[in-house]
N, C-alpha and C. Protein backbone atom coordinates (compact mmCIF):
# COMPACT_ATOMS: atom_id res chain seq x y z
N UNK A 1 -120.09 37.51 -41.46
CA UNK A 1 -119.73 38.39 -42.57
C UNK A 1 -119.11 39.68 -42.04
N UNK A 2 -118.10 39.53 -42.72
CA UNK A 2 -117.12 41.05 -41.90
C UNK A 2 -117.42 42.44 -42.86
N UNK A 3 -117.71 43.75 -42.03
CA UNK A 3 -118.23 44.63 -42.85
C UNK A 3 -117.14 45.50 -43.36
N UNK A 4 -116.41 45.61 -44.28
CA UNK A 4 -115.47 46.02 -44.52
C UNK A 4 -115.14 47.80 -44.31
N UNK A 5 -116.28 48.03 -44.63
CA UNK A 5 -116.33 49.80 -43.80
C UNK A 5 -115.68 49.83 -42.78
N UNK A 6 -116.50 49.11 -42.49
CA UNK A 6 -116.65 49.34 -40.11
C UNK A 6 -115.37 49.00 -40.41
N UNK A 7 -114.23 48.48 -40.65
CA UNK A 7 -113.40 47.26 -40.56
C UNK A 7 -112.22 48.47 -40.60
N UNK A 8 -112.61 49.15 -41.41
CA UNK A 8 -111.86 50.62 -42.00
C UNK A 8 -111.70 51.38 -40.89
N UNK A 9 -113.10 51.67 -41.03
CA UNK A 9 -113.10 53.20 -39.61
C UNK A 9 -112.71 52.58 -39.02
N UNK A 10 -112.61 51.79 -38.21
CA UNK A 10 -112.19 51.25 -36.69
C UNK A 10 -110.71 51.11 -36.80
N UNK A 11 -110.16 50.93 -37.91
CA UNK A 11 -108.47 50.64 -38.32
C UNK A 11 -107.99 52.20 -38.34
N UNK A 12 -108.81 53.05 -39.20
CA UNK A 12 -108.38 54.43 -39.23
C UNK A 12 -107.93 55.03 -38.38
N UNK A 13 -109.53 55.08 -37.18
CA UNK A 13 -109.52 55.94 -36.48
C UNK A 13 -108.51 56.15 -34.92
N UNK A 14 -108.04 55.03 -34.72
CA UNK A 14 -106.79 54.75 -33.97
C UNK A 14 -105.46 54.96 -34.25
N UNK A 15 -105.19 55.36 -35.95
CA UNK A 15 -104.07 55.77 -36.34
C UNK A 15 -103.85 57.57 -36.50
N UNK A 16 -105.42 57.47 -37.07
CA UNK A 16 -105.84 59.29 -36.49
C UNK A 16 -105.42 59.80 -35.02
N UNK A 17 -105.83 59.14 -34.27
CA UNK A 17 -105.78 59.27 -32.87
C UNK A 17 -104.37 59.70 -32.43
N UNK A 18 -103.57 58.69 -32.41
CA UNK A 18 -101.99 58.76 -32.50
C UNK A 18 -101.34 59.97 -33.32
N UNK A 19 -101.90 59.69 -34.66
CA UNK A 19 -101.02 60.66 -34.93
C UNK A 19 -101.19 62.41 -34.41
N UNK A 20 -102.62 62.31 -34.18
CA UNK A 20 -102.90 63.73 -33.67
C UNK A 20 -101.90 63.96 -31.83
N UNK A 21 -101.87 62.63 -31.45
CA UNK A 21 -101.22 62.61 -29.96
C UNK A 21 -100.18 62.81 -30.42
N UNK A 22 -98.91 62.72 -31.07
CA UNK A 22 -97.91 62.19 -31.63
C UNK A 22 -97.32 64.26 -32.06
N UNK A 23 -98.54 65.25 -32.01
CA UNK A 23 -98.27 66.47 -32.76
C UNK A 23 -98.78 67.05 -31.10
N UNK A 24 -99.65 66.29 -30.04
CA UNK A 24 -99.73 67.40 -29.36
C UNK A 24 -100.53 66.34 -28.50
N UNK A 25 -99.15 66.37 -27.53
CA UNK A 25 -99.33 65.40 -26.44
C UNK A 25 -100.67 65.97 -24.90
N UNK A 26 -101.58 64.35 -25.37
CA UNK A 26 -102.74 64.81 -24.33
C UNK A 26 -103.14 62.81 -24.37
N UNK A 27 -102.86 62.58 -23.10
CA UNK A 27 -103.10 61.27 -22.63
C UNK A 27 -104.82 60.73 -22.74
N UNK A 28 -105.65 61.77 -22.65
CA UNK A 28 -107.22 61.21 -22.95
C UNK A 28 -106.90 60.40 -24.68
N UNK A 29 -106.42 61.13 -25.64
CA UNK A 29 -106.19 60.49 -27.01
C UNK A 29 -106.24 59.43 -26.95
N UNK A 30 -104.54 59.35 -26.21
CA UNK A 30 -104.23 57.66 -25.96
C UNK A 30 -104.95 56.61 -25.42
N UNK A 31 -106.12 56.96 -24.44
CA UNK A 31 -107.08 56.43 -24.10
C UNK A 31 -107.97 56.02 -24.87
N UNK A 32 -108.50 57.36 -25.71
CA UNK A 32 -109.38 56.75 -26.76
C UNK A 32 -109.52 56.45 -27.58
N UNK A 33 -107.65 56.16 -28.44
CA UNK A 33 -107.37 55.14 -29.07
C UNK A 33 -107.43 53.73 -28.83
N UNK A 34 -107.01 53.55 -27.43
CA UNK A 34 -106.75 52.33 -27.28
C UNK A 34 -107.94 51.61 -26.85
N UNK A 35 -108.85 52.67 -26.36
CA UNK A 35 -110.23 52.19 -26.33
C UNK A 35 -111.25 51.36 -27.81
N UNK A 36 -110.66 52.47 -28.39
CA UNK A 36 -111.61 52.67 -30.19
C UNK A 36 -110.57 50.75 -30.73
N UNK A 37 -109.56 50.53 -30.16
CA UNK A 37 -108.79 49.03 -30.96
C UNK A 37 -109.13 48.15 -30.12
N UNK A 38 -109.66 48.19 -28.68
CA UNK A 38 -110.16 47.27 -27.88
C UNK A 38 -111.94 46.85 -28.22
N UNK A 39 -112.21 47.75 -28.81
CA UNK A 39 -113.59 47.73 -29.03
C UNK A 39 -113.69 47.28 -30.81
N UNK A 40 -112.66 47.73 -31.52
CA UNK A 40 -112.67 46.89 -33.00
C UNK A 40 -112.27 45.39 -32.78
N UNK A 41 -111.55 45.03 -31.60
CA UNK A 41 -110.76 43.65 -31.72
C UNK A 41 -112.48 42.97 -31.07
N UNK A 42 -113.00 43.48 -30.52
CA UNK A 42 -115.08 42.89 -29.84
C UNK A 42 -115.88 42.74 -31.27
N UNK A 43 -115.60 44.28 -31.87
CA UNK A 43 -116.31 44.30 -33.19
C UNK A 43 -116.43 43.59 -34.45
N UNK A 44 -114.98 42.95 -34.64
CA UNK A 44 -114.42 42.13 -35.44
C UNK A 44 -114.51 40.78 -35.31
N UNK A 45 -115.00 40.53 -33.81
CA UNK A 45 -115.06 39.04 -33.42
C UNK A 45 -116.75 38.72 -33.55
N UNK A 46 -117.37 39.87 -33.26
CA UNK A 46 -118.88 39.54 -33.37
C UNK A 46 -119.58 39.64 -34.68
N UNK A 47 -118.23 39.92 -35.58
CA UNK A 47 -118.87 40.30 -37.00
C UNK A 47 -118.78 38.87 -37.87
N UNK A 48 -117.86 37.60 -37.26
CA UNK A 48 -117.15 36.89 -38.01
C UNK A 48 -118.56 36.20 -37.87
């Protein structure tokens, strides 16, 4: 059962991420975007 919240934040918060990198370039962001979509693509698989 997929939790549609979580499903949210985890979609959000990587577009947050970017766009805040995108106004004021700092490479940790990009990290912990791409961290926060590597860890929804785990989250999403253990939810199914």
């Amino acid at each position: 059962m997929k939790n549609p919240v979580k499903h949210f934040i985890y979609t959000l918060l990587p577009v947050v991420c970017l766009s805040v990198n995108a106004q004021q370039v700092d490479q940790r962001l990009l990290h912990y975007a791409h961290a926060i979509i590597i860890n929804a693509n785990v989250v999403s698989m253990d939810d199914t």
